[in-house]
N, C-alpha and C. Protein backbone atom coordinates (compact mmCIF):
# COMPACT_ATOMS: atom_id res chain seq x y z
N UNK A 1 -22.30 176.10 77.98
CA UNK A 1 -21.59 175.33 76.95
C UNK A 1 -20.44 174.60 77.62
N UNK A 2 -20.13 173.12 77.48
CA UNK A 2 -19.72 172.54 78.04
C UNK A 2 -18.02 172.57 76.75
N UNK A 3 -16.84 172.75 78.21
CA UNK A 3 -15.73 172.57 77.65
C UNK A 3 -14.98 173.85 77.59
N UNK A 4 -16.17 175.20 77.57
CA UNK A 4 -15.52 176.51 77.75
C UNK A 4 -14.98 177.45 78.70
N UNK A 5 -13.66 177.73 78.78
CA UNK A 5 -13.18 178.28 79.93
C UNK A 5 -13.80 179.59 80.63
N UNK A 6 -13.74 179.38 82.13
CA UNK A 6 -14.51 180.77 82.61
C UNK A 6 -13.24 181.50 82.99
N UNK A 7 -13.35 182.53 82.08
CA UNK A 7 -11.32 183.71 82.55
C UNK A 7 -12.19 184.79 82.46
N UNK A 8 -11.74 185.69 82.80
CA UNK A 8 -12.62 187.09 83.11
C UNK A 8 -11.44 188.07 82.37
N UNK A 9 -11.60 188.54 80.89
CA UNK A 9 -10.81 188.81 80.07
C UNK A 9 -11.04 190.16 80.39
N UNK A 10 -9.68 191.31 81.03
CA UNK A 10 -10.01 192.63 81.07
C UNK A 10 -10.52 193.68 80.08
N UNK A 11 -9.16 193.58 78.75
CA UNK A 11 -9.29 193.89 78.32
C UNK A 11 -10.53 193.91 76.68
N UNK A 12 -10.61 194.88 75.83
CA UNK A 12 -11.93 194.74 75.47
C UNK A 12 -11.10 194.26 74.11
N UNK A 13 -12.39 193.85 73.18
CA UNK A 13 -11.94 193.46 71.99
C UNK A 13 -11.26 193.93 70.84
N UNK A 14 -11.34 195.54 71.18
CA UNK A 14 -10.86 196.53 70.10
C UNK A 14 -9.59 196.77 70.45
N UNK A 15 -9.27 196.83 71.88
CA UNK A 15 -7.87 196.70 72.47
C UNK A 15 -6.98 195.65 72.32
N UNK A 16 -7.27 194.34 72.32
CA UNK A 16 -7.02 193.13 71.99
C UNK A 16 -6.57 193.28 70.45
N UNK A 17 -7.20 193.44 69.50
CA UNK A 17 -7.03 194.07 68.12
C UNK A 17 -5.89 194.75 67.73
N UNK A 18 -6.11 195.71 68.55
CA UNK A 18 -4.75 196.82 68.81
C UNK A 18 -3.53 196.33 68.91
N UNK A 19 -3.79 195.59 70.01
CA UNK A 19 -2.08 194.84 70.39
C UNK A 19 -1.92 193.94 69.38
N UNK A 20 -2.89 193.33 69.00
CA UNK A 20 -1.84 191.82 68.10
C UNK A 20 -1.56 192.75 66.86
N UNK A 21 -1.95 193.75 66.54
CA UNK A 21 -1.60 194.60 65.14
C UNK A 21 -0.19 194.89 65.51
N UNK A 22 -0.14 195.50 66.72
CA UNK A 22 1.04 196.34 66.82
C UNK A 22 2.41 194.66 67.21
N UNK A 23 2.49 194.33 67.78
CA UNK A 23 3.04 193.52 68.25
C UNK A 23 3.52 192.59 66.97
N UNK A 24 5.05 192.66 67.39
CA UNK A 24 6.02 192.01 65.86
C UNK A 24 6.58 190.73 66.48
N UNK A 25 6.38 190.25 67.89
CA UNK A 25 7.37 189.18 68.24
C UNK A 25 5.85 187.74 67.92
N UNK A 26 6.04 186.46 67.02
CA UNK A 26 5.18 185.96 66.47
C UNK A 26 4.44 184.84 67.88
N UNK A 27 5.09 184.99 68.93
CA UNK A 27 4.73 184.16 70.07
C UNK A 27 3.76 185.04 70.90
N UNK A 28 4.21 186.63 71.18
CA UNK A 28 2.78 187.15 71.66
C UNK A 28 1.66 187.53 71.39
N UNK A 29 1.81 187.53 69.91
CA UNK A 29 0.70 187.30 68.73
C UNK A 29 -0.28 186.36 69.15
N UNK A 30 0.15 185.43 68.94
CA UNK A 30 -0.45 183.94 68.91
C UNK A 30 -1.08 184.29 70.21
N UNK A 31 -0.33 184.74 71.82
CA UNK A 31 -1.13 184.63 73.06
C UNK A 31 -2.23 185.33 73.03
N UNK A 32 -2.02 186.79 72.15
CA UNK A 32 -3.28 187.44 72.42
C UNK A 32 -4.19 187.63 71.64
N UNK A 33 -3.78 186.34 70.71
CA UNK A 33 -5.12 185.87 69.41
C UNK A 33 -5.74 185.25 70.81
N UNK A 34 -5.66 184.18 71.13
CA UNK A 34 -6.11 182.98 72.24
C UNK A 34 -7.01 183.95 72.93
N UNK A 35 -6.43 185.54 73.53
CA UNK A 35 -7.05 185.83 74.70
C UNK A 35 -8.22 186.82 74.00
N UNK A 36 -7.70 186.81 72.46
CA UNK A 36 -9.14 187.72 71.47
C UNK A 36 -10.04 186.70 71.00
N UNK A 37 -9.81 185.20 70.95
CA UNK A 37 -10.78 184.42 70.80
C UNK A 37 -11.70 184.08 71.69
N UNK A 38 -11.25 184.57 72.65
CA UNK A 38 -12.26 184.06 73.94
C UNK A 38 -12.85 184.99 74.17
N UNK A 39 -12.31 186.17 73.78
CA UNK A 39 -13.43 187.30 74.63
C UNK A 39 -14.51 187.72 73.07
N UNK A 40 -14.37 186.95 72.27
CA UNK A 40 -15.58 186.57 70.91
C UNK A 40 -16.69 186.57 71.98
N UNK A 41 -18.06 186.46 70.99
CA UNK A 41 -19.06 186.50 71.67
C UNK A 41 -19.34 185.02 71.63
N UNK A 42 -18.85 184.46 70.49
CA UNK A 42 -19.14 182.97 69.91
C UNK A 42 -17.74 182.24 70.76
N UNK A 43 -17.36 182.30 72.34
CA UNK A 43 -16.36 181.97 73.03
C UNK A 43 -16.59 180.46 72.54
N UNK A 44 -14.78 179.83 72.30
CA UNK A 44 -15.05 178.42 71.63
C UNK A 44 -13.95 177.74 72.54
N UNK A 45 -13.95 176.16 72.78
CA UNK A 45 -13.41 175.60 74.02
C UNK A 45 -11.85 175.57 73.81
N UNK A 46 -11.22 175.37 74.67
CA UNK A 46 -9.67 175.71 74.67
C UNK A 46 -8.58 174.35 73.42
N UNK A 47 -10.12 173.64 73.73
CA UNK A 47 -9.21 172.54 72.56
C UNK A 47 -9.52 173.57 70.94
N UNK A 48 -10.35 173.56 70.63
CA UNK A 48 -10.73 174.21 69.51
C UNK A 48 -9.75 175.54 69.13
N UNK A 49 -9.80 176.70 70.12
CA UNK A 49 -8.61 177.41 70.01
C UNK A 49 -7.79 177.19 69.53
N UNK A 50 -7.19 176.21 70.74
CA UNK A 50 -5.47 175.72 69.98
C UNK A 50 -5.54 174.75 68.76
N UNK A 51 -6.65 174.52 68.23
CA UNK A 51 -6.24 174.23 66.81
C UNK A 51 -6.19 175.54 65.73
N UNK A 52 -7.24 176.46 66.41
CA UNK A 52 -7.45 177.28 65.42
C UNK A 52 -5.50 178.25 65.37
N UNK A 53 -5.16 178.32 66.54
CA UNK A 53 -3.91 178.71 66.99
C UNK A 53 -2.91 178.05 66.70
N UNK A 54 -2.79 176.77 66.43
CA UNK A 54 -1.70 176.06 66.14
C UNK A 54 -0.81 174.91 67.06
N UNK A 55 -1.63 175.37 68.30
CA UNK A 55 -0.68 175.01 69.70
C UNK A 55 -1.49 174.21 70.56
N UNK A 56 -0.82 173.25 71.38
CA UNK A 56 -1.46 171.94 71.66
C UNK A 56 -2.29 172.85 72.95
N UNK A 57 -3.19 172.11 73.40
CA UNK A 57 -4.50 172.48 74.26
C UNK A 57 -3.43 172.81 75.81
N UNK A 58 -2.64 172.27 75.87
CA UNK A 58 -1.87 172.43 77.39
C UNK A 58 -0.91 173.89 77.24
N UNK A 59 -0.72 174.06 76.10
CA UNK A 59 0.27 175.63 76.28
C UNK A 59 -0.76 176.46 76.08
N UNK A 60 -2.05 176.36 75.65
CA UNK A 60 -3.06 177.31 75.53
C UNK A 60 -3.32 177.26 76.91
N UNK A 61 -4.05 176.42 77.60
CA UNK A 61 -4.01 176.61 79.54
C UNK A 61 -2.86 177.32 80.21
N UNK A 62 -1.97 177.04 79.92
CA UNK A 62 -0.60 177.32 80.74
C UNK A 62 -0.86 178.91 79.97
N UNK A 63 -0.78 179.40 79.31
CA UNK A 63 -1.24 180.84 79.36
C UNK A 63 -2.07 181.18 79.67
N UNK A 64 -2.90 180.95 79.41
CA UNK A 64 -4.39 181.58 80.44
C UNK A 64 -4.33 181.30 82.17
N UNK A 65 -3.59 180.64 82.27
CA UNK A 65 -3.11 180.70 83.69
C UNK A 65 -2.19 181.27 83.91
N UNK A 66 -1.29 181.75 83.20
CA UNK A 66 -0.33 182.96 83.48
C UNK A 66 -0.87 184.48 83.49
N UNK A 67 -1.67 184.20 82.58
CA UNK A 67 -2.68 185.59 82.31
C UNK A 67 -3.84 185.48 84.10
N UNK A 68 -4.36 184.69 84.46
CA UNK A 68 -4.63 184.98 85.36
C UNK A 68 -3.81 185.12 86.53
N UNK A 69 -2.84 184.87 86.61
CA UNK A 69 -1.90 185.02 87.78
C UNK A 69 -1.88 186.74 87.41
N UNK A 70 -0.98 186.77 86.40
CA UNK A 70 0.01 188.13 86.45
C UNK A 70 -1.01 189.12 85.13
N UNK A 71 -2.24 188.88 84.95
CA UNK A 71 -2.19 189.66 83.74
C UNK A 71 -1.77 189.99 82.34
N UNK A 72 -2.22 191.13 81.46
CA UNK A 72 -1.51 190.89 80.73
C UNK A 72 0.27 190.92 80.33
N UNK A 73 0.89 191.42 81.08
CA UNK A 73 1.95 191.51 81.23
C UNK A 73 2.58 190.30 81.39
N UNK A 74 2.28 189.63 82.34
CA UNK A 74 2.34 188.58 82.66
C UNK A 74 2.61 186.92 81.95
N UNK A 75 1.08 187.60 80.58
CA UNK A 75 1.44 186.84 79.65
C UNK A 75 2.49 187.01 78.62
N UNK A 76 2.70 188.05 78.67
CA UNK A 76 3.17 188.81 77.39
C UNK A 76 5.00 188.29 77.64
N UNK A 77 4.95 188.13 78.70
CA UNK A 77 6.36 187.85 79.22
C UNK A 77 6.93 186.48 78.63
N UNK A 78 8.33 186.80 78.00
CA UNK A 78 8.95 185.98 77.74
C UNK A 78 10.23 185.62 78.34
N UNK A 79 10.26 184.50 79.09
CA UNK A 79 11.26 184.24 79.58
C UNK A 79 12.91 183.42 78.28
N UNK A 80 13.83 183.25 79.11
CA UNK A 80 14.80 183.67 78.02
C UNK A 80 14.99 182.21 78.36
N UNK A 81 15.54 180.74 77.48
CA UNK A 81 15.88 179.64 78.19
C UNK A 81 17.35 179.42 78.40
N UNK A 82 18.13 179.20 79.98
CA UNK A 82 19.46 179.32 80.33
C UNK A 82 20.30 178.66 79.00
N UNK A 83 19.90 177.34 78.95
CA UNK A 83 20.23 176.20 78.04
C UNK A 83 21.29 176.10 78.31
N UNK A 84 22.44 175.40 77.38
CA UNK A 84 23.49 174.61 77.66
C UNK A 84 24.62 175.75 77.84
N UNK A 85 25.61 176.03 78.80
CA UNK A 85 26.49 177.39 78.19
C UNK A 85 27.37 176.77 77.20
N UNK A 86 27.95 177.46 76.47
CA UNK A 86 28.90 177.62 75.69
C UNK A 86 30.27 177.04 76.35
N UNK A 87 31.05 176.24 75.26
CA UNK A 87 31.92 175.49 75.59
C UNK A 87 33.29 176.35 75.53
N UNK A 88 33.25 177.65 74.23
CA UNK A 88 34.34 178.24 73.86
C UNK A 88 33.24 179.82 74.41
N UNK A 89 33.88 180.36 75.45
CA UNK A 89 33.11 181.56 75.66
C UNK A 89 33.44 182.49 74.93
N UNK A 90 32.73 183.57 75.24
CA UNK A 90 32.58 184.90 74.09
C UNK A 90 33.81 185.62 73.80
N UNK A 91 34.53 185.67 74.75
CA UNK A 91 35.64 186.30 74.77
C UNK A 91 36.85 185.67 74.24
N UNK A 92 36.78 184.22 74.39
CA UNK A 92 37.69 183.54 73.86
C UNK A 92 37.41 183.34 71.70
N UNK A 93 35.86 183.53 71.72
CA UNK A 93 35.72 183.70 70.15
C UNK A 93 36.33 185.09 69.78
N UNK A 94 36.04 185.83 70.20
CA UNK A 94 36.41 186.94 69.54
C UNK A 94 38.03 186.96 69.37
N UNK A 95 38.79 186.72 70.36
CA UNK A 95 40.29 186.17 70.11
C UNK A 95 40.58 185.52 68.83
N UNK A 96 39.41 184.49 69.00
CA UNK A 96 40.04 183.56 67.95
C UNK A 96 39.68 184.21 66.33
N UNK A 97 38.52 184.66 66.39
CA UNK A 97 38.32 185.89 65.28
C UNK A 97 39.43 186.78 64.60
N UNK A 98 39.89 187.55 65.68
CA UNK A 98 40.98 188.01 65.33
C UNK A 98 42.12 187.59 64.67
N UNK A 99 42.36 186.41 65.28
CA UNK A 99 43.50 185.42 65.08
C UNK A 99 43.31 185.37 63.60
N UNK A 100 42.16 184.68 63.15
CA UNK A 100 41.28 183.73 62.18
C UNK A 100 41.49 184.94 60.66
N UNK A 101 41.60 186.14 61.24
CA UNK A 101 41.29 187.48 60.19
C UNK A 101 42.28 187.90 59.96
N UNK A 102 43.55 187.65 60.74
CA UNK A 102 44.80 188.22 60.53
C UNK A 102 45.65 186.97 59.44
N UNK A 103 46.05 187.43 58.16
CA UNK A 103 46.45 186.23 57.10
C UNK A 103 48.07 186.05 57.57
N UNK A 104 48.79 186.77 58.16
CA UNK A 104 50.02 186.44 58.88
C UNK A 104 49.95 185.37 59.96
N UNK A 105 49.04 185.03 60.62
CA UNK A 105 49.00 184.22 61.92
C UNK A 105 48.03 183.53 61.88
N UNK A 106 47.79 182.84 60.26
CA UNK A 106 46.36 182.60 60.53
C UNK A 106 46.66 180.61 60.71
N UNK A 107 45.86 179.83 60.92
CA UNK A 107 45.97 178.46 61.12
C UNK A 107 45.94 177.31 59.50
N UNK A 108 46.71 176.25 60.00
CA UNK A 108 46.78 175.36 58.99
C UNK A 108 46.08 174.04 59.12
N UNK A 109 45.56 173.70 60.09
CA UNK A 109 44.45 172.92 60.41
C UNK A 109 43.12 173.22 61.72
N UNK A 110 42.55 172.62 61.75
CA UNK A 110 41.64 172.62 63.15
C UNK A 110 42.11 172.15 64.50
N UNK A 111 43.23 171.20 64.06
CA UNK A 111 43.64 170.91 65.24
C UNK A 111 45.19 171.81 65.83
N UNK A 112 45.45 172.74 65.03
CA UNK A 112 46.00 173.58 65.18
C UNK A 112 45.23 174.71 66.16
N UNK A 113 44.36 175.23 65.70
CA UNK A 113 43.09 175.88 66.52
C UNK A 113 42.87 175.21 67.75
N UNK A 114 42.41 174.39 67.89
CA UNK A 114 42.19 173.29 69.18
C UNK A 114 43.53 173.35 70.06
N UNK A 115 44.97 173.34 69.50
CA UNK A 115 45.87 173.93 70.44
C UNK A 115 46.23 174.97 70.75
N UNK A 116 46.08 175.91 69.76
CA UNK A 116 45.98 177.33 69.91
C UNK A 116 44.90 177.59 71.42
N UNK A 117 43.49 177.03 71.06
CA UNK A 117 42.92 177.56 72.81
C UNK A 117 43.22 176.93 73.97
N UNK A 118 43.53 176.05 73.72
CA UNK A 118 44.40 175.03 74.93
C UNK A 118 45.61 175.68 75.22
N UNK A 119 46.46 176.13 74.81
CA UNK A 119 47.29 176.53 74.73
C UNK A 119 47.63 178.01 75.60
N UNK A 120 46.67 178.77 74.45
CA UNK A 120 46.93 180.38 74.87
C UNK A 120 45.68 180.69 75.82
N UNK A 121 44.52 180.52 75.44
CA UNK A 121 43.39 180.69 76.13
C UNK A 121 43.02 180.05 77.15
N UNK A 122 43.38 178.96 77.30
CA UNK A 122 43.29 177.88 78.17
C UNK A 122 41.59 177.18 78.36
N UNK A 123 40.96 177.15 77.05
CA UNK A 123 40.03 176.56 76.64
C UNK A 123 40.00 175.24 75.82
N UNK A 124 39.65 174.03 76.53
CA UNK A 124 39.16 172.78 75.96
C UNK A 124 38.30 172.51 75.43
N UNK A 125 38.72 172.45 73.92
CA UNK A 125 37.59 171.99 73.00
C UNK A 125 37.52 170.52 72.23
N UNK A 126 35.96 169.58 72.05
CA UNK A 126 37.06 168.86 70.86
C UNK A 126 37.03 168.97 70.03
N UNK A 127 37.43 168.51 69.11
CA UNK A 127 38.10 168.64 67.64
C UNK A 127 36.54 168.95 66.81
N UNK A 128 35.58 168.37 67.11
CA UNK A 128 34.41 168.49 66.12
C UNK A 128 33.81 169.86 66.61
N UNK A 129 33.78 170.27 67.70
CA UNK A 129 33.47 171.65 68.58
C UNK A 129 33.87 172.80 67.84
N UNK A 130 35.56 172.61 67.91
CA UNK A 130 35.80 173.93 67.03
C UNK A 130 36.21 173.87 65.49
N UNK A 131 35.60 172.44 64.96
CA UNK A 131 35.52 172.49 63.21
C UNK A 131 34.56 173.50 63.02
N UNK A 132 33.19 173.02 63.62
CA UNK A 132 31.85 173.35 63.85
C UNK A 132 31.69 174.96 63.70
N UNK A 133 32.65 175.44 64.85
CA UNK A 133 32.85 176.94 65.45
C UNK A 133 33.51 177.53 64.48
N UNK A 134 34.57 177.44 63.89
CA UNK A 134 35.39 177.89 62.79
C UNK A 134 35.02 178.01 61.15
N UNK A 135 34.33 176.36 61.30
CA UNK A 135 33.95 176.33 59.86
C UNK A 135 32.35 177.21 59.67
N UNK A 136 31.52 176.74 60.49
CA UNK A 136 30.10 177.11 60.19
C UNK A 136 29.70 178.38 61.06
N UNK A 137 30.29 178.43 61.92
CA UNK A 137 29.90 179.98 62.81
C UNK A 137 30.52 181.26 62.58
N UNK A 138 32.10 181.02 62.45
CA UNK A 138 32.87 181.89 62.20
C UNK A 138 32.76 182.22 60.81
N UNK A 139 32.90 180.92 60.08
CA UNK A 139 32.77 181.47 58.42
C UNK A 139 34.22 181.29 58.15
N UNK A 140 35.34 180.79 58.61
CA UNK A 140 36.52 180.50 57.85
C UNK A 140 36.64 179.19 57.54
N UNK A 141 37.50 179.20 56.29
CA UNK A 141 38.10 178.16 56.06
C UNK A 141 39.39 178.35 55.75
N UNK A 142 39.81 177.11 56.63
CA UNK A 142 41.26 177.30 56.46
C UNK A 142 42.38 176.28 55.81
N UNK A 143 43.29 177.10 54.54
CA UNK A 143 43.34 176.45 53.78
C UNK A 143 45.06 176.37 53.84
N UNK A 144 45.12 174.55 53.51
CA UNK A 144 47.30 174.74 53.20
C UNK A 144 47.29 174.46 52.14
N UNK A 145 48.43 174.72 51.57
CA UNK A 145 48.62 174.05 50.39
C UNK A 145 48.70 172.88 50.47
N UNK A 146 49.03 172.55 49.21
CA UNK A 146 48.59 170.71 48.58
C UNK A 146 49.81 170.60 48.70
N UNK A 147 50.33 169.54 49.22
CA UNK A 147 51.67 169.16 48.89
C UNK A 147 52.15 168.85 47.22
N UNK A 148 53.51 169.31 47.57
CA UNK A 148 54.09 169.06 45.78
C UNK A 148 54.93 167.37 45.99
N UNK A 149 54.97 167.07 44.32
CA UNK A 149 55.45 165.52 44.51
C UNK A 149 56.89 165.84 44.56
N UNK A 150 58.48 165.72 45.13
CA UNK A 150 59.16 165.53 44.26
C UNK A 150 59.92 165.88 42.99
N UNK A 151 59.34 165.16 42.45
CA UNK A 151 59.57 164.68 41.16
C UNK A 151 58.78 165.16 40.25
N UNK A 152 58.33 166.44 40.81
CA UNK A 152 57.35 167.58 39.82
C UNK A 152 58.39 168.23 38.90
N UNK A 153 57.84 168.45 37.86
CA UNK A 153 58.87 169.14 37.21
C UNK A 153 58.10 170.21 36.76
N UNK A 154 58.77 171.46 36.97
CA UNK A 154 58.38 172.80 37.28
C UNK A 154 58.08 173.49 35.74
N UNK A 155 58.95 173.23 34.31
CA UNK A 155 58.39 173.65 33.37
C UNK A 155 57.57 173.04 32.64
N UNK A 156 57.42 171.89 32.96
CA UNK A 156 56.42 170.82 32.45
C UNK A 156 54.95 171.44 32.81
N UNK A 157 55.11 171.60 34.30
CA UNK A 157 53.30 172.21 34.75
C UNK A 157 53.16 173.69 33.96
N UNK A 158 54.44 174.70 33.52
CA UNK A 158 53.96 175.79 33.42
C UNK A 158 53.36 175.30 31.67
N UNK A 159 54.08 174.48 31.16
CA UNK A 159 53.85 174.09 29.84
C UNK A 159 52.29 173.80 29.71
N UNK A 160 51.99 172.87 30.65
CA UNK A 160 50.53 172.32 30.69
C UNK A 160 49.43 173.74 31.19
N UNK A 161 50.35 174.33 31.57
CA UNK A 161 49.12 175.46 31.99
C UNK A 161 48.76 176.77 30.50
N UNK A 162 49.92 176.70 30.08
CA UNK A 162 49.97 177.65 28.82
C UNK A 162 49.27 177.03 27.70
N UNK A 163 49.38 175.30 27.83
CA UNK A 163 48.37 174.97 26.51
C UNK A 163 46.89 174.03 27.21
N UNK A 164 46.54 174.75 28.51
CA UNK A 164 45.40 174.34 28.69
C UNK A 164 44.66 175.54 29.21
N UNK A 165 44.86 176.89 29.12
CA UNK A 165 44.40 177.60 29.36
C UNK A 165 42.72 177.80 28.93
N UNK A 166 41.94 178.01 29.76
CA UNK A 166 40.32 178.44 29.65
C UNK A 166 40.21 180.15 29.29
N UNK A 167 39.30 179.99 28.56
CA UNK A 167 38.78 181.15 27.61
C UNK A 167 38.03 182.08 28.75
């Protein structure tokens, strides 16, 4: 049959079975569906697989060539990706955590924060970096008051609050 890969699959089909049952991470699933479809009796070509799998015909090869290099282990292996590091490191969040949790010392803008690690930590951030970090990672918001006018007059608002009170 033209199109079908020749891999010499060790393990047997009931074993194959075994593992994708047991196995909770959804990426080595998927590898050792690929390596239980092939060792079918009805073996079907690597394009077909990766539709039935989800995954384009070249990451279905690139595992079965990892699987023949190293086995199953081999495949099973997940490497971790370095990616970009972190601009505010770990140690310097947790500082700022602290900071962020304590309501005596806590900040009145972002760009207050932004000098705070420049400052004490000696971490450069910009301004959208640690909105980002503060507002959506950390989970604070940090709040000043509204400025007063002036020319507020102090029993006037309590007046308006006593006859606009909600039920």
């Amino acid at each position: 049959m033209v199109g079908v890969t020749r891999i010499k699959i060790q393990e047997t089909v009931a074993e194959l079975e075994a593992l994708i049952q047991q196995q909770s991470n959804p990426n080595r699933k998927e590898r050792l569906q690929v390596l239980y479809l092939l060792k079918l009796a009805d073996a079907r070509s690597i394009s077909a697989i990766a539709k039935v799998v989800g995954r384009h015909r070249g990451s279905v090869q690139r595992w079965l060539s990892q699987y023949r290099e190293a086995g199953l282990n081999g495949l099973l292996e997940t490497r971790q990706s370095s990616g970009r590091p972190q601009v505010i490191p770990g140690w310097a969040l947790k500082s700022l955590q602290r900071r962020l949790d304590d309501p005596e010392t806590g900040f009145g803008s972002y760009t207050q924060v932004q000098q705070w690690l420049s400052e004490t930590l000696n971490v450069e951030a910009e301004y959208a970096t640690v909105h980002h970090l503060v507002r959506y990672r950390l989970g604070a918001k940090l709040k000043a008051a509204r400025p007063v006018h002036a020319k507020q007059n102090p029993e006037a608002l309590e007046a308006f609050k006593q006859t606009s009170a909600t039920t």
